[in-house]
C-alpha atoms as a PDB file:
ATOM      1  CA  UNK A   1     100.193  98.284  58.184  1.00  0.00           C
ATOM      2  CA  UNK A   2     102.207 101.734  58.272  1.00  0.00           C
ATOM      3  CA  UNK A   3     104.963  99.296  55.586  1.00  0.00           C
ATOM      4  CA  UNK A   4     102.284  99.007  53.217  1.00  0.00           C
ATOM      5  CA  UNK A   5     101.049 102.323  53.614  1.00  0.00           C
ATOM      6  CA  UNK A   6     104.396 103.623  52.481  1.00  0.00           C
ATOM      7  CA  UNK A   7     104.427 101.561  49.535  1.00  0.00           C
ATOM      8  CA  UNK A   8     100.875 102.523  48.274  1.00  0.00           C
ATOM      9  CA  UNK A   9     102.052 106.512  48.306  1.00  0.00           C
ATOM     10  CA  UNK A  10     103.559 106.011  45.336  1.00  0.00           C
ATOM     11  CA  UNK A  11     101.118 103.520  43.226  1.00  0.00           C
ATOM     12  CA  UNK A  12      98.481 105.116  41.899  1.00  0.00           C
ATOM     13  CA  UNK A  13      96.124 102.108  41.344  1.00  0.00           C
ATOM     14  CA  UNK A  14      94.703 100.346  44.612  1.00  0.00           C
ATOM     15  CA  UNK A  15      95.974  97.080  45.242  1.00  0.00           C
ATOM     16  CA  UNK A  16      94.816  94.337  42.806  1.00  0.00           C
ATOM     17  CA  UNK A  17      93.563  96.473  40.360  1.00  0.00           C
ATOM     18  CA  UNK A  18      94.315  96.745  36.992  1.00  0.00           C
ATOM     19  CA  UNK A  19      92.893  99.228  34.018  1.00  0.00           C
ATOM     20  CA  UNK A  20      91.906  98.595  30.674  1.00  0.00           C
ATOM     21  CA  UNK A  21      94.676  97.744  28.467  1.00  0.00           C
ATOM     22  CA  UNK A  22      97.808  97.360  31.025  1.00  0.00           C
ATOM     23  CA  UNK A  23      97.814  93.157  31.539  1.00  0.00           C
ATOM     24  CA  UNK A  24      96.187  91.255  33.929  1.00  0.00           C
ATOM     25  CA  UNK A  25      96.237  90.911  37.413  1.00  0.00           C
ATOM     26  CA  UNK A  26      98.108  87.502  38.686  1.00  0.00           C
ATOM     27  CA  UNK A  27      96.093  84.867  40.818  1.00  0.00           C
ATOM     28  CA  UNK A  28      96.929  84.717  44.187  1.00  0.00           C
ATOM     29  CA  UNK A  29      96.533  80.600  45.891  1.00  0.00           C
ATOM     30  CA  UNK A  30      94.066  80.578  48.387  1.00  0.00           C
ATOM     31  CA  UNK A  31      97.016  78.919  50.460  1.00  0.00           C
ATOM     32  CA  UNK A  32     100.506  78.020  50.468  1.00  0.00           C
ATOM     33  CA  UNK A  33     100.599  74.351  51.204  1.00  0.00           C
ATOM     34  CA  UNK A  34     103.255  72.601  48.724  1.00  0.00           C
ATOM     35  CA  UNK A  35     100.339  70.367  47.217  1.00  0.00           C
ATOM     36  CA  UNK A  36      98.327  73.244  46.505  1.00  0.00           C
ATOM     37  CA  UNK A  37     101.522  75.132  45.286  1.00  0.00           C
ATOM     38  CA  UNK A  38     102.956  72.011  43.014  1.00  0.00           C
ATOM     39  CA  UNK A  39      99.031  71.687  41.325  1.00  0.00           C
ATOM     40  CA  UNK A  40      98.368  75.154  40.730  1.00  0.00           C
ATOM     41  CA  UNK A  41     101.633  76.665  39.996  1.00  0.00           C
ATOM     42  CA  UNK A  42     104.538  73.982  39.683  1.00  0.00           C
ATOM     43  CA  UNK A  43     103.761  71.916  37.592  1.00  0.00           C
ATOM     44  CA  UNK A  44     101.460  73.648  35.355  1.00  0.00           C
ATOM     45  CA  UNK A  45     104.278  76.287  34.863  1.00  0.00           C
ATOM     46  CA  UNK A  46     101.694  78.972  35.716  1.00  0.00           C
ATOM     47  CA  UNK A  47     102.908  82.342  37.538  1.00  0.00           C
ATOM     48  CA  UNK A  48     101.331  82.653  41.137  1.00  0.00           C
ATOM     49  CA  UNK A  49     101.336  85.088  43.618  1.00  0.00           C
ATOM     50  CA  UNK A  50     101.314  83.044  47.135  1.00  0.00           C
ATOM     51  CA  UNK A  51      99.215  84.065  50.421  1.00  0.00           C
ATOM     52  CA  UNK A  52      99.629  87.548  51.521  1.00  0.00           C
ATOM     53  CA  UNK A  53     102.536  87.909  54.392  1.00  0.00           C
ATOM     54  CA  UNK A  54     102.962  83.887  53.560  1.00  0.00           C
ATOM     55  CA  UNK A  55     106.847  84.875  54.363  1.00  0.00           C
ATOM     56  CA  UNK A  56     106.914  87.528  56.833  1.00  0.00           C
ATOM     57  CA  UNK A  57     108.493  84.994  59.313  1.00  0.00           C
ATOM     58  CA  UNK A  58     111.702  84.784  57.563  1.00  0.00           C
ATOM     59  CA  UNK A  59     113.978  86.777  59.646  1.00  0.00           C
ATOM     60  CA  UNK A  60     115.878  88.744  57.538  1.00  0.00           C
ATOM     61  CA  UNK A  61     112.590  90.578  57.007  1.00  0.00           C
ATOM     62  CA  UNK A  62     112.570  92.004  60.887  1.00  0.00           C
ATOM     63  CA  UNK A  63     117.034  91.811  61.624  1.00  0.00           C
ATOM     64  CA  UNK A  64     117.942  93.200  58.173  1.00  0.00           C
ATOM     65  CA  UNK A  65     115.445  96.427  58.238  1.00  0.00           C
ATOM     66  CA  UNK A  66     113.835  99.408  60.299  1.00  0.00           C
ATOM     67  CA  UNK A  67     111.228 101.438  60.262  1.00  0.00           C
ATOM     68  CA  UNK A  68     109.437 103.540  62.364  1.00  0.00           C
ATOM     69  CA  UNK A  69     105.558 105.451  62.732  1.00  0.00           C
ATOM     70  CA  UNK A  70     106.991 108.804  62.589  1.00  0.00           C
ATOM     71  CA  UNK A  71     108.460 108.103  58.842  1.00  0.00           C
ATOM     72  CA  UNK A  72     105.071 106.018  58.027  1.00  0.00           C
ATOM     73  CA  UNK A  73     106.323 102.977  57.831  1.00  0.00           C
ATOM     74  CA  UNK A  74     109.098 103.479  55.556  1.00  0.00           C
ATOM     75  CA  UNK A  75     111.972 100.978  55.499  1.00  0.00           C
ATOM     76  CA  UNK A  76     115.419 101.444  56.217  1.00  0.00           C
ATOM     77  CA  UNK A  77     118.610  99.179  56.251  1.00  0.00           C
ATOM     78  CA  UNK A  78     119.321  98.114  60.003  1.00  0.00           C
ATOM     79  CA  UNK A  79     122.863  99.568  59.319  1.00  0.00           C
ATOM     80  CA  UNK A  80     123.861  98.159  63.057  1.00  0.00           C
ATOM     81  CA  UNK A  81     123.483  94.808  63.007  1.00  0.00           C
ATOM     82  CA  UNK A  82     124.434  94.433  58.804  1.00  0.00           C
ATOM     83  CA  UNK A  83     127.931  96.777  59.908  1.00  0.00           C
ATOM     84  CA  UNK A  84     128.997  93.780  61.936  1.00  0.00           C
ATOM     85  CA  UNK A  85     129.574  91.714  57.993  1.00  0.00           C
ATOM     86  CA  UNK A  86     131.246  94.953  56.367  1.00  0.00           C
ATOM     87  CA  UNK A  87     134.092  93.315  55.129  1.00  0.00           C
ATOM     88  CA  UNK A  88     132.184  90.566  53.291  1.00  0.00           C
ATOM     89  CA  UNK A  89     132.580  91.439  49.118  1.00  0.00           C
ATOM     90  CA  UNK A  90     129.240  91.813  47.424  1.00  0.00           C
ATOM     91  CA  UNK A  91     128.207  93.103  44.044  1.00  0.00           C
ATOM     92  CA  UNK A  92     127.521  96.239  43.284  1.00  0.00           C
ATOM     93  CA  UNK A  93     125.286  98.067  40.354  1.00  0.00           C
ATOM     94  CA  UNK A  94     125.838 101.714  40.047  1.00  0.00           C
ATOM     95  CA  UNK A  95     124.250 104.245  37.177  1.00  0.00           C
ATOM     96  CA  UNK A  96     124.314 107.923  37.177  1.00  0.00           C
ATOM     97  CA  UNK A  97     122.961 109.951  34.223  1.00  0.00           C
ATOM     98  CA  UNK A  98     122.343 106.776  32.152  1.00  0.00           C
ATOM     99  CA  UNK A  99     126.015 105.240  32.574  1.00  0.00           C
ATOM    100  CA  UNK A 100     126.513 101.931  34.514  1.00  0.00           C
ATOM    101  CA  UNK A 101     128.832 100.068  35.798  1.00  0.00           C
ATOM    102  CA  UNK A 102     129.492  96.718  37.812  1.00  0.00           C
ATOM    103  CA  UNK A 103     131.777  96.394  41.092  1.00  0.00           C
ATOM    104  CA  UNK A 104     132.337  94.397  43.480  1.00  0.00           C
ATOM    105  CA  UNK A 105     133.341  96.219  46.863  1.00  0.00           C
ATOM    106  CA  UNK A 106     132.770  95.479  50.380  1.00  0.00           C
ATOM    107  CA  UNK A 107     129.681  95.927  52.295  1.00  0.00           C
ATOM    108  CA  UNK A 108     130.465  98.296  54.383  1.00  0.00           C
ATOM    109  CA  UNK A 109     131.035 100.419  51.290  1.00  0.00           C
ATOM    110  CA  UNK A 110     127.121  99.812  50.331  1.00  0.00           C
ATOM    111  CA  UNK A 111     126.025 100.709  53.837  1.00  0.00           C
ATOM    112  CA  UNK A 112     128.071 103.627  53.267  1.00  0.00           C
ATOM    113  CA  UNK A 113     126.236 104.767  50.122  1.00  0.00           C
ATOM    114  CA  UNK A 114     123.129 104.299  50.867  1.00  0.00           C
ATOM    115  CA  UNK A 115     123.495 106.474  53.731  1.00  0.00           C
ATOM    116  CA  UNK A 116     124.891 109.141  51.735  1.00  0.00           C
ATOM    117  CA  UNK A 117     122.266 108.715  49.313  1.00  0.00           C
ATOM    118  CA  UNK A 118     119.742 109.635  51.753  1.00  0.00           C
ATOM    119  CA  UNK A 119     121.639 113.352  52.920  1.00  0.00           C
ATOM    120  CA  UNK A 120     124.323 115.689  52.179  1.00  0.00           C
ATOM    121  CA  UNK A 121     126.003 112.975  54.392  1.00  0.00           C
ATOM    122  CA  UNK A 122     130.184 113.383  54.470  1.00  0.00           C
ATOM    123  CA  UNK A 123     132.340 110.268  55.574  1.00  0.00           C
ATOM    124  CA  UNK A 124     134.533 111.269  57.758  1.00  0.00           C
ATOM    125  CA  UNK A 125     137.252 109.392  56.317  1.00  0.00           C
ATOM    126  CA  UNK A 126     137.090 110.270  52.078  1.00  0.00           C
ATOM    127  CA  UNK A 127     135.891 107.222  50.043  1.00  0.00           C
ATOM    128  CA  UNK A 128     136.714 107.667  46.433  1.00  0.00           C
ATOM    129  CA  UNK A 129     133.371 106.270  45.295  1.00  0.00           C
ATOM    130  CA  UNK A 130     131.863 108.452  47.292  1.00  0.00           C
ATOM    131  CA  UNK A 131     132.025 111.079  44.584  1.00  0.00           C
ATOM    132  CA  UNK A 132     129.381 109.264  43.078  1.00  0.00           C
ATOM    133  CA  UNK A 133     126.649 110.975  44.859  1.00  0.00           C
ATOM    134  CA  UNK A 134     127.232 114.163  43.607  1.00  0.00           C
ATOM    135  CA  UNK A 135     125.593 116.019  40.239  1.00  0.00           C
ATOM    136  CA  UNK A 136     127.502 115.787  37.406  1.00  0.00           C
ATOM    137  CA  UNK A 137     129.212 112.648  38.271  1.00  0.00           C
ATOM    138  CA  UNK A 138     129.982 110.193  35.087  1.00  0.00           C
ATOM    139  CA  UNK A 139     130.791 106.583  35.820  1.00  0.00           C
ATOM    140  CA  UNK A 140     134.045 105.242  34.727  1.00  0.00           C
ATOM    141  CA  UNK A 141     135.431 101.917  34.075  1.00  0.00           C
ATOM    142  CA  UNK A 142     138.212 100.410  36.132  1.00  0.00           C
ATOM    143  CA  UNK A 143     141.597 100.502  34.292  1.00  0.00           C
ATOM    144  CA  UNK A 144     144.798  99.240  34.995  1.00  0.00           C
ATOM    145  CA  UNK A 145     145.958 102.455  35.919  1.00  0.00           C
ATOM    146  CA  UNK A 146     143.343 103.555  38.662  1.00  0.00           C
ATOM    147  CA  UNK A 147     140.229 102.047  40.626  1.00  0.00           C
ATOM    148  CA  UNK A 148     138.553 105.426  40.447  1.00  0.00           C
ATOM    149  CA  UNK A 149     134.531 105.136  38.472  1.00  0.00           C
ATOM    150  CA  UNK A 150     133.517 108.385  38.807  1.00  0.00           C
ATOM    151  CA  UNK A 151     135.026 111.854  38.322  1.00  0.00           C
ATOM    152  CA  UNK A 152     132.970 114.847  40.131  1.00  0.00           C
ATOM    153  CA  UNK A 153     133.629 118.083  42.400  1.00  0.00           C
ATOM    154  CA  UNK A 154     131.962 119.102  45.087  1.00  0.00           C
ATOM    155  CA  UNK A 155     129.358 117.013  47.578  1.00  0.00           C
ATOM    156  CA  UNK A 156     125.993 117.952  47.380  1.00  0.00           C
ATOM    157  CA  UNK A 157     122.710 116.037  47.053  1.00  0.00           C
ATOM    158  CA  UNK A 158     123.071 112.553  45.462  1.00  0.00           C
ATOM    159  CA  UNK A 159     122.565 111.422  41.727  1.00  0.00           C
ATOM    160  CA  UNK A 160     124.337 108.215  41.452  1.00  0.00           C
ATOM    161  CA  UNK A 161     122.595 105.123  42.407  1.00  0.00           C
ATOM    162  CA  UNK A 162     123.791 102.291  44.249  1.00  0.00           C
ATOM    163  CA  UNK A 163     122.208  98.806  44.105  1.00  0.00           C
ATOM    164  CA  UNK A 164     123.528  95.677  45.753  1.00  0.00           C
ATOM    165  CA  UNK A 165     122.308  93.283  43.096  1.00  0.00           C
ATOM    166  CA  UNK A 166     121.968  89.565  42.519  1.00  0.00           C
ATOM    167  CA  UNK A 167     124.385  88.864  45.297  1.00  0.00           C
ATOM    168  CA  UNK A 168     125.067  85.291  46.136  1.00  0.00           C
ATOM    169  CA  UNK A 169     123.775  83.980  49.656  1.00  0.00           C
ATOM    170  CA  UNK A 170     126.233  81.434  49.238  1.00  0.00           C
ATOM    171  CA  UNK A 171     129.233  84.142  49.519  1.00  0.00           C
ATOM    172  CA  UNK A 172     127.656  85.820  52.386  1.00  0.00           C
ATOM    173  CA  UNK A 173     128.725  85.010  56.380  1.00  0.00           C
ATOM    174  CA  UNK A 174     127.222  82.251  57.731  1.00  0.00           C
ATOM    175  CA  UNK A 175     124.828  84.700  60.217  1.00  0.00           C
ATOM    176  CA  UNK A 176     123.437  86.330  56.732  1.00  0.00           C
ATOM    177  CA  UNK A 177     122.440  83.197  55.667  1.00  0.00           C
ATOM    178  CA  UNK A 178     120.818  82.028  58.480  1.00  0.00           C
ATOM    179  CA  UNK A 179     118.832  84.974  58.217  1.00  0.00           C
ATOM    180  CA  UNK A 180     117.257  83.467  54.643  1.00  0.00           C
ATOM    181  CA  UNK A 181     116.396  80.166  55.426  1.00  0.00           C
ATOM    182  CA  UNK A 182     115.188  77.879  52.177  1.00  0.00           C
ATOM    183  CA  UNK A 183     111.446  77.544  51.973  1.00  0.00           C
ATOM    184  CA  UNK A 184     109.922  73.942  51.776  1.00  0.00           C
ATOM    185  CA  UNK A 185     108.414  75.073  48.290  1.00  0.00           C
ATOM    186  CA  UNK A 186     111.631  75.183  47.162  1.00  0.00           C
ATOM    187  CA  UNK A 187     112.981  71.849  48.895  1.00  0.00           C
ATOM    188  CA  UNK A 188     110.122  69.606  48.126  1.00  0.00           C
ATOM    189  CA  UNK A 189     107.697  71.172  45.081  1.00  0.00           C
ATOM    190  CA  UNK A 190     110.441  69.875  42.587  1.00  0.00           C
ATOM    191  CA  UNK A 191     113.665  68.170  42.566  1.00  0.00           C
ATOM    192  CA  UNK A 192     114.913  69.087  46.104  1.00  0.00           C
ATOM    193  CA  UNK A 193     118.172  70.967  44.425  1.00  0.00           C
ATOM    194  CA  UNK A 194     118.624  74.689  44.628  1.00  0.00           C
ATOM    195  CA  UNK A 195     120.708  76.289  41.824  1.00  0.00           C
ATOM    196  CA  UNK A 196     121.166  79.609  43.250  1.00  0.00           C
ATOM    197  CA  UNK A 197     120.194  82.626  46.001  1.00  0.00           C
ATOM    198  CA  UNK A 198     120.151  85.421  45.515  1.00  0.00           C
ATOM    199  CA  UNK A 199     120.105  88.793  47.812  1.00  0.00           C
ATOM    200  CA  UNK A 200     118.637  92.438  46.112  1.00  0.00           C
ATOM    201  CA  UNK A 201     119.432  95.405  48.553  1.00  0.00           C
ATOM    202  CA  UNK A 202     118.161  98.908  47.220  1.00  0.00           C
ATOM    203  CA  UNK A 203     116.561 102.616  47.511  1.00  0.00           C
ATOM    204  CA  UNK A 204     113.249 102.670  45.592  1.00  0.00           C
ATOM    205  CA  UNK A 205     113.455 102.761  42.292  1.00  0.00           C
ATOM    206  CA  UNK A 206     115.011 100.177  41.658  1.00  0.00           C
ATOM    207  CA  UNK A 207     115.081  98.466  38.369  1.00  0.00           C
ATOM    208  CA  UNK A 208     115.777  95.020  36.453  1.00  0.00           C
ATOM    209  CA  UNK A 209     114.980  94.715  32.707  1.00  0.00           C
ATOM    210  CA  UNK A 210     113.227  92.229  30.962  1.00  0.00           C
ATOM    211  CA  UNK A 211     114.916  89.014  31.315  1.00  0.00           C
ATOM    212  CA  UNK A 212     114.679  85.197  31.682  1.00  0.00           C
ATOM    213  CA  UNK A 213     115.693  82.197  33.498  1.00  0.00           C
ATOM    214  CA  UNK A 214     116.987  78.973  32.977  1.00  0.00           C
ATOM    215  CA  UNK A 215     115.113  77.796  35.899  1.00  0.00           C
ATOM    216  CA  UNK A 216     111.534  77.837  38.034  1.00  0.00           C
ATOM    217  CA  UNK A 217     112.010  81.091  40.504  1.00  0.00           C
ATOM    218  CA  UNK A 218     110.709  82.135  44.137  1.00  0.00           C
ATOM    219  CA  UNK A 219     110.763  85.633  44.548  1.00  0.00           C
ATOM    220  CA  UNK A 220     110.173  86.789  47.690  1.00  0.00           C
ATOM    221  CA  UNK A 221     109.907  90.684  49.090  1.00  0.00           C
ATOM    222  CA  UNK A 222     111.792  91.500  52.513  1.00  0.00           C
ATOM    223  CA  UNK A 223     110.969  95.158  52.713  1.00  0.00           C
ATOM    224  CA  UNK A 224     109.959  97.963  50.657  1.00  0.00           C
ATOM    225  CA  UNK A 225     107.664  96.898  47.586  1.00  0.00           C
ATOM    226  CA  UNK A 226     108.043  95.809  43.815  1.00  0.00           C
ATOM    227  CA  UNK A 227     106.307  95.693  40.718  1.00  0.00           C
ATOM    228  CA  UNK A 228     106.598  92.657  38.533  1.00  0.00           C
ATOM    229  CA  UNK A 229     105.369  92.620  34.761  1.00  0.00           C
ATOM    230  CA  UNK A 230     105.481  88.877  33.425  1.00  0.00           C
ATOM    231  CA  UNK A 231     105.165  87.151  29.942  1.00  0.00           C
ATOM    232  CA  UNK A 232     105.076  83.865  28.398  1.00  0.00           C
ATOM    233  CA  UNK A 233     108.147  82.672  26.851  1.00  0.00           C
ATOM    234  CA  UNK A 234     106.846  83.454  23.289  1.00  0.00           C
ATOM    235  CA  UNK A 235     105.356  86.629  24.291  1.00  0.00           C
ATOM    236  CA  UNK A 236     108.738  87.809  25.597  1.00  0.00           C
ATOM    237  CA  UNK A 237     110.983  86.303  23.179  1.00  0.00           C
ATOM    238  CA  UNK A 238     108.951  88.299  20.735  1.00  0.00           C
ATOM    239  CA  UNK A 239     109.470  91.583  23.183  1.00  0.00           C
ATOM    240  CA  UNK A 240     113.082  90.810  22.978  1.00  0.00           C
ATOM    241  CA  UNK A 241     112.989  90.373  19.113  1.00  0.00           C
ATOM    242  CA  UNK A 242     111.156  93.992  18.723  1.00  0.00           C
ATOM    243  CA  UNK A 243     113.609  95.501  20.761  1.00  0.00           C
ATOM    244  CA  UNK A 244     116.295  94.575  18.680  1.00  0.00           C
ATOM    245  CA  UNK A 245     115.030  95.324  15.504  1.00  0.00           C
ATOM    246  CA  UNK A 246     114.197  98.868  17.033  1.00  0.00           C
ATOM    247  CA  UNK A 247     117.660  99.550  18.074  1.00  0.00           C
ATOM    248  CA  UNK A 248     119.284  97.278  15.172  1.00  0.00           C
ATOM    249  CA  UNK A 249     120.962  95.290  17.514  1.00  0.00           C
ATOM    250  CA  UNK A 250     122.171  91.305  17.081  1.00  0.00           C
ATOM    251  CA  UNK A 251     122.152  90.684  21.264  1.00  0.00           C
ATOM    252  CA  UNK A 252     121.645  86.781  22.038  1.00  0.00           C
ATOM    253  CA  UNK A 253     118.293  86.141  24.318  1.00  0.00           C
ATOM    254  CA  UNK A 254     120.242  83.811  25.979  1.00  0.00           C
ATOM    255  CA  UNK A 255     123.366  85.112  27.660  1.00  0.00           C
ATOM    256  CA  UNK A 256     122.517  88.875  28.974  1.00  0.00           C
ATOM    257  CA  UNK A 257     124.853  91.275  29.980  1.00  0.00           C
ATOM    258  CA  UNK A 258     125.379  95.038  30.851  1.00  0.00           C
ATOM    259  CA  UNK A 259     124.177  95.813  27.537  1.00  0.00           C
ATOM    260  CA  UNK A 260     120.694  95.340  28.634  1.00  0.00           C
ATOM    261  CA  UNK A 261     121.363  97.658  31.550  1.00  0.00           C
ATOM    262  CA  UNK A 262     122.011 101.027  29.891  1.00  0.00           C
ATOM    263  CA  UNK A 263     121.542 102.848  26.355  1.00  0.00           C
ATOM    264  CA  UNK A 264     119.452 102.277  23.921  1.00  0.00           C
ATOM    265  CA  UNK A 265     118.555  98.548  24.774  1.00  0.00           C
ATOM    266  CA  UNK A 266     117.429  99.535  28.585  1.00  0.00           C
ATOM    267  CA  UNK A 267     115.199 102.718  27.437  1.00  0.00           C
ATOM    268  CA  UNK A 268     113.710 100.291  24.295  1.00  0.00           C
ATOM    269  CA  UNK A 269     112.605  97.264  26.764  1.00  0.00           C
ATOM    270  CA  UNK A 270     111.776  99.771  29.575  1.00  0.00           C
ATOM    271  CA  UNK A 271     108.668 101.537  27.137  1.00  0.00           C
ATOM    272  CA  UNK A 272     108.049  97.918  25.607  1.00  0.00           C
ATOM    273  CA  UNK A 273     107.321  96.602  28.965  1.00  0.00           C
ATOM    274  CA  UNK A 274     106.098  99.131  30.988  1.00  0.00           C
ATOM    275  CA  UNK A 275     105.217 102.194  28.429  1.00  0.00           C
ATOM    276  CA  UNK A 276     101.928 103.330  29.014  1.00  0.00           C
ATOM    277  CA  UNK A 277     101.228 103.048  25.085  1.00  0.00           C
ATOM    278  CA  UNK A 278     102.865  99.990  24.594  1.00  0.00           C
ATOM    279  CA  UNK A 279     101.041  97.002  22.645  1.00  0.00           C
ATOM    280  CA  UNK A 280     103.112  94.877  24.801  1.00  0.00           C
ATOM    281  CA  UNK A 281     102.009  95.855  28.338  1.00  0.00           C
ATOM    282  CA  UNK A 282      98.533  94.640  27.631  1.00  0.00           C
ATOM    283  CA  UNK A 283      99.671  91.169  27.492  1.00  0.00           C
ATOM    284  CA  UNK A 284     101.601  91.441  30.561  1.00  0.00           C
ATOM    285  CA  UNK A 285     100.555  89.403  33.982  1.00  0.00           C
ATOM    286  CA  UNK A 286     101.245  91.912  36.707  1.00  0.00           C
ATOM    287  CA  UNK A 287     101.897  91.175  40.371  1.00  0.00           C
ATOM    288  CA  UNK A 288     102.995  94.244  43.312  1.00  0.00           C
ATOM    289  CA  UNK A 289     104.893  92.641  46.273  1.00  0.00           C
ATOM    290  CA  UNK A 290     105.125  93.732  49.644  1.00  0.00           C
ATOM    291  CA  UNK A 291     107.477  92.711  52.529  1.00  0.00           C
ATOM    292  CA  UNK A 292     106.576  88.948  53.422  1.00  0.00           C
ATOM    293  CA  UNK A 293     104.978  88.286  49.849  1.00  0.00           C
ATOM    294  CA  UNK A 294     106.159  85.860  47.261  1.00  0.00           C
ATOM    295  CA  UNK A 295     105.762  85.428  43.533  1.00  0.00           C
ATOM    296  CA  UNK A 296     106.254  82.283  41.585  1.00  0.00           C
ATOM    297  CA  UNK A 297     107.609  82.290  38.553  1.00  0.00           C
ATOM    298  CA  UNK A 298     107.657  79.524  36.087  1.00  0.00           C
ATOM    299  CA  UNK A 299     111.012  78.232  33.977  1.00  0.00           C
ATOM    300  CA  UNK A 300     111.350  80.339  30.707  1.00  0.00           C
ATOM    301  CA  UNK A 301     108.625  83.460  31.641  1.00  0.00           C
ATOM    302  CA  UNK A 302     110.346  86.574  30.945  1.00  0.00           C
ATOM    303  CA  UNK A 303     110.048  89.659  33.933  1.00  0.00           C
ATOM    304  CA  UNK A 304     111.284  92.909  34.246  1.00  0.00           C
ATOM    305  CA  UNK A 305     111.102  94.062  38.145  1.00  0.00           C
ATOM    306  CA  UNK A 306     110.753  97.674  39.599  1.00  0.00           C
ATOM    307  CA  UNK A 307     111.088  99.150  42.998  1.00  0.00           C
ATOM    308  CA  UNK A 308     108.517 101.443  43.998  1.00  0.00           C
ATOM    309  CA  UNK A 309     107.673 104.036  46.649  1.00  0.00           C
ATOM    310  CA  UNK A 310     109.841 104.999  49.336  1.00  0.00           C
ATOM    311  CA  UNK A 311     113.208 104.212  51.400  1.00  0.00           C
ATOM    312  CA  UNK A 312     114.657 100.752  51.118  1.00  0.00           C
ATOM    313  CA  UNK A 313     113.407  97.353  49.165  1.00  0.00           C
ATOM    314  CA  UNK A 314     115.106  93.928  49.532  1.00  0.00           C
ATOM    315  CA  UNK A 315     114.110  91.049  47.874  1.00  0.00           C
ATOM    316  CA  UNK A 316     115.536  87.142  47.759  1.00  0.00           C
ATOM    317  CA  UNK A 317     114.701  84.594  44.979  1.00  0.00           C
ATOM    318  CA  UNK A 318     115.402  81.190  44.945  1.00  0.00           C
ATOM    319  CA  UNK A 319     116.106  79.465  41.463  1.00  0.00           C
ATOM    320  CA  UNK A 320     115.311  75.681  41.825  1.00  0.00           C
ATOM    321  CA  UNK A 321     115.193  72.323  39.642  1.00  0.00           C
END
């Protein structure tokens, strides 16, 4: 309860509520059998939000994060017990000032950020990332001639943003994956064969623009909470068009890169899909997550996903056949 307290600080609409004008509210199944599941959502290709807390047994939800009454509920990384995998090499998203750029670095490096992104916090051995967290800092590519991305002076409170993003479970230690067992919706609703994992580790906000997937999805919230905004394939390929007439860009809606991420493309799609004055957001199917819930969504639907509130969120998703 004191979780989704925390979350609700910072969503001004009660839960399951929508106004007038910003998209619709989507279903939730009464329960989360896989017959009910495959006839409602699978094989209609219809978004679906499943039973509230329907995953709050996976364990990753109660090993991977903390929280505690005297910070209302607010989650936290459980820096102990994921310190024992910090050599394991994960991706890495970091933007500062509208910049971003794409690493991949060790764990222990993200543990290491997002503790300095919470304080004034100095390492006692110097990290040259580390001058990421500090105003004025401008991200910089990796050249052949150094493996420094950002340029700065002296540590004070943070401004770069660190998000451990789209990281596969496949690459992760055995343990970690243990921790994120498959659900039976995704072995036995379909095909039986899982495409991809995926792990999301972040401090609120976090953000993904509007995208797509080749395949059915099961996103599912460990801790923190998430906003999703959802369209219909046409609906969003249309979004997508609009956005590149705007910024008179050629981009293919296909194959998506960093471009989406930063500059003109990632402020366009941001007020197409979430602007409060956008003709878009009307047509949207909207869902909030909180740790233990799960969204469904179908083959083809375009999303764009946005950590609220405070501390930590973690999601998983599961792309399947």
């Amino acid at each position: 309860m004191l979780a989704r307290q925390a979350c609700r600080r910072s969503i001004s609409l009660p839960r399951g509520y929508v106004t007038k004008g910003l998209g619709q509210q989507i279903s939730r199944l009464p329960i989360g059998n896989i017959e009910t599941f495959r006839e409602v959502a699978f094989t209609p290709s219809k978004p679906c939000l499943l039973p509230r807390n329907h995953f709050a047994n996976i364990s990753a939800v109660t090993k991977w994060f903390t929280s505690s009454p005297q910070d209302d509920g607010v989650a936290h990384l459980n820096t102990r017990y994921l310190s024992r995998f910090g050599s394991t090499i994960v991706p890495l998203e970091i933007t500062n000032e509208g910049n971003f750029t794409q690493i991949q670095q060790s764990l222990s490096l993200f543990l290491e950020c997002v503790t300095a992104s919470t304080s004034t916090f100095i390492p006692e051995r110097p990290n040259r990332y580390f001058s990421g967290f500090v105003p004025g800092a401008r991200a910089i590519r990796r050249t052949n001639g150094t493996n420094d991305f950002f340029s700065a002076s002296t540590l004070t409170a943070p401004t770069a943003r660190v998000y451990l993003a789209q990281a596969s479970l496949s690459n992760l230690p055995q343990a970690l994956r243990d921790d994120v067992p498959t659900p039976d919706l995704v072995l036995k609703a379909g095909r039986g064969d899982l495409y991809e994992t995926s792990i999301w580790l972040g401090q609120a906000p976090t953000y993904t623009p509007l995208h797509r997937d080749p395949n059915p999805n099961l996103f599912v919230q460990l801790a923190g909470c998430k906003e999703v905004r959802l369209f219909p394939p046409a609906t969003g390929k249309a979004i997508f068009a609009y956005v590149q007439e705007q910024i008179g860009g050629h981009a293919n809606a296909t194959m998506r890169g960093e471009e989406m991420m930063q500059g003109a493309e990632r402020k366009a799609l941001e007020a197409a899909v979430w602007g409060e004055v956008s003709n878009y957001a009307a047509k949207a199917q909207c869902a909030e997550l909180e740790a233990g819930d799960g969204l469904f969504i179908p083959k083809g639907w375009w999303h764009s996903v946005r950590g609220t509130g405070e501390g930590m969120t973690g999601s998983v998703n599961w792309w399947f056949r």
